[in-house]
C-alpha atoms as a PDB file:
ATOM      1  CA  UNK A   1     142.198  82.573 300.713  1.00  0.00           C
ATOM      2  CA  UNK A   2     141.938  80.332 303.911  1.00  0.00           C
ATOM      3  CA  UNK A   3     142.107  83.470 305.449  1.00  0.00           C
ATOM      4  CA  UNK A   4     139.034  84.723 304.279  1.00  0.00           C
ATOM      5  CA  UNK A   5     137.370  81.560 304.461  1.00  0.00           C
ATOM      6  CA  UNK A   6     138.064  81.443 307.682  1.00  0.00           C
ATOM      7  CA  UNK A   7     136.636  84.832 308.833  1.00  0.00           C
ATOM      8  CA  UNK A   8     133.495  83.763 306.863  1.00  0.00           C
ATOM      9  CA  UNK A   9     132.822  80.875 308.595  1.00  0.00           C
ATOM     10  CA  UNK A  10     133.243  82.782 312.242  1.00  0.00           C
ATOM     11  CA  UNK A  11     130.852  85.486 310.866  1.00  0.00           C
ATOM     12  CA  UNK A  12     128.592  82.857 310.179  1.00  0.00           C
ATOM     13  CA  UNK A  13     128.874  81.356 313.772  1.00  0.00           C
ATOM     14  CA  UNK A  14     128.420  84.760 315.604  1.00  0.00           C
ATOM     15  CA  UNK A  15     125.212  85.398 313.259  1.00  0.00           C
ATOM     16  CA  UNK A  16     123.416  82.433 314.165  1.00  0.00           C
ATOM     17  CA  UNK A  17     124.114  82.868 317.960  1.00  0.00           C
ATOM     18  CA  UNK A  18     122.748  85.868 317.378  1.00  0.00           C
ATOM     19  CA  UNK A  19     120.103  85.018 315.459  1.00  0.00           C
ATOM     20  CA  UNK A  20     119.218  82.376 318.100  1.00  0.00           C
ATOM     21  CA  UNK A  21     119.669  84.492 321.444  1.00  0.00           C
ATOM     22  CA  UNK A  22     117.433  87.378 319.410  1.00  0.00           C
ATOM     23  CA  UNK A  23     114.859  84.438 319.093  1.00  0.00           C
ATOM     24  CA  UNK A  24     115.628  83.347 322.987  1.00  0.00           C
ATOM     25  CA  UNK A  25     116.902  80.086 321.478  1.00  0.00           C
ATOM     26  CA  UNK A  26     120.345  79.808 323.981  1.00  0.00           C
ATOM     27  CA  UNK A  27     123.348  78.328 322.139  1.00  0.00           C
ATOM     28  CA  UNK A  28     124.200  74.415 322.077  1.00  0.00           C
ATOM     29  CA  UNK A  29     127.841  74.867 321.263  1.00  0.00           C
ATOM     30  CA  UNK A  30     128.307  77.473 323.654  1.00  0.00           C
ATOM     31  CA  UNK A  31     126.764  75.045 326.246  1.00  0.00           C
ATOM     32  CA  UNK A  32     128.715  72.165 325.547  1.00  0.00           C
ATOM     33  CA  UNK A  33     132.252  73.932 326.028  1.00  0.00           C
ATOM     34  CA  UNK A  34     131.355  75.501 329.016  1.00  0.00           C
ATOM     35  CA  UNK A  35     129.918  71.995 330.456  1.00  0.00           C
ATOM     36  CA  UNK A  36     133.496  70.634 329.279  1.00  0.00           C
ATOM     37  CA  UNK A  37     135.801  73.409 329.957  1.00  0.00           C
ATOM     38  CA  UNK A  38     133.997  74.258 333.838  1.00  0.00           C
ATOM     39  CA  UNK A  39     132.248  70.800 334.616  1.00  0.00           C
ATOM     40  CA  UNK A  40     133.897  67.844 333.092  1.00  0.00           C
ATOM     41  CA  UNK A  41     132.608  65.277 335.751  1.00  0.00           C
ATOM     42  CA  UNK A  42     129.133  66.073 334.818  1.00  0.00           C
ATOM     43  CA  UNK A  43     127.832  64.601 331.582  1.00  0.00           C
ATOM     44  CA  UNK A  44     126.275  67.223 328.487  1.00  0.00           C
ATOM     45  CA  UNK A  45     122.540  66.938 327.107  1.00  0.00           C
ATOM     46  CA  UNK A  46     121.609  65.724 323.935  1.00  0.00           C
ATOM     47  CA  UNK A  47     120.482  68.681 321.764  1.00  0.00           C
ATOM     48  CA  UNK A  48     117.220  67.273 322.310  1.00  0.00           C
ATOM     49  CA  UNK A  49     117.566  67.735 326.026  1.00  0.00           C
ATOM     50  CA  UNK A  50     118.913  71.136 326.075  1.00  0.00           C
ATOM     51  CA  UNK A  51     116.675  72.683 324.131  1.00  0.00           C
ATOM     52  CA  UNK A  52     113.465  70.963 325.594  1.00  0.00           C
ATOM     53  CA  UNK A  53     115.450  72.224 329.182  1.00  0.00           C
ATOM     54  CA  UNK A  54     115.625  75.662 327.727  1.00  0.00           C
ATOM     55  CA  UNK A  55     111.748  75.921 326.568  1.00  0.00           C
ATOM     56  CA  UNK A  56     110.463  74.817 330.123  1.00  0.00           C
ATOM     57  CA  UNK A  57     112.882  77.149 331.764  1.00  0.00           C
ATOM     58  CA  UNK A  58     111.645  80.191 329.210  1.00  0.00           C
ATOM     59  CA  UNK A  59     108.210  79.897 329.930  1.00  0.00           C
ATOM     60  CA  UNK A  60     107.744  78.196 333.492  1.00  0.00           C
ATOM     61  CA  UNK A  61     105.907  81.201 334.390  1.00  0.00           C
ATOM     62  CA  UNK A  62     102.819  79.727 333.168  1.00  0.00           C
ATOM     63  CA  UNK A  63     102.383  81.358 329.979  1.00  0.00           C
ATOM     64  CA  UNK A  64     103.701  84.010 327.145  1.00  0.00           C
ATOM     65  CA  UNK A  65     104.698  87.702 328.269  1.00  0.00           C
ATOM     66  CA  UNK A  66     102.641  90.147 327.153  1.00  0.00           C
ATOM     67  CA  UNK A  67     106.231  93.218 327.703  1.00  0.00           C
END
């Protein structure tokens, strides 16, 4: 049974991602292992800070796309 509950919980985890990269919401727990598995010396954003990071970066164009 741990098995299974197991697999259900990773099914869960890949859904949201998706869910969220659908949505162009980028992935805080994907973030923070690749800022501690390829740049430990640097320090990792509060939720807070990645997300508000992510928004700006998304639409610094000045605006909404209309394609």
């Amino acid at each position: 049974m741990a098995g299974a509950s197991e697999a259900l919980r990773h099914f869960w985890r890949r859904a949201v991602q998706t869910a969220r990269l659908i949505i162009g919401v980028p992935d805080y727990d994907t973030y923070v292992a690749h800022m501690r598995a390829k740049h430990p010396e640097r320090g990792v954003m509060t939720y807070e800070e990645f997300f508000d990071e992510r928004m700006r970066a998304r639409y610094r164009s000045g605006g909404g796309r209309c394609c």
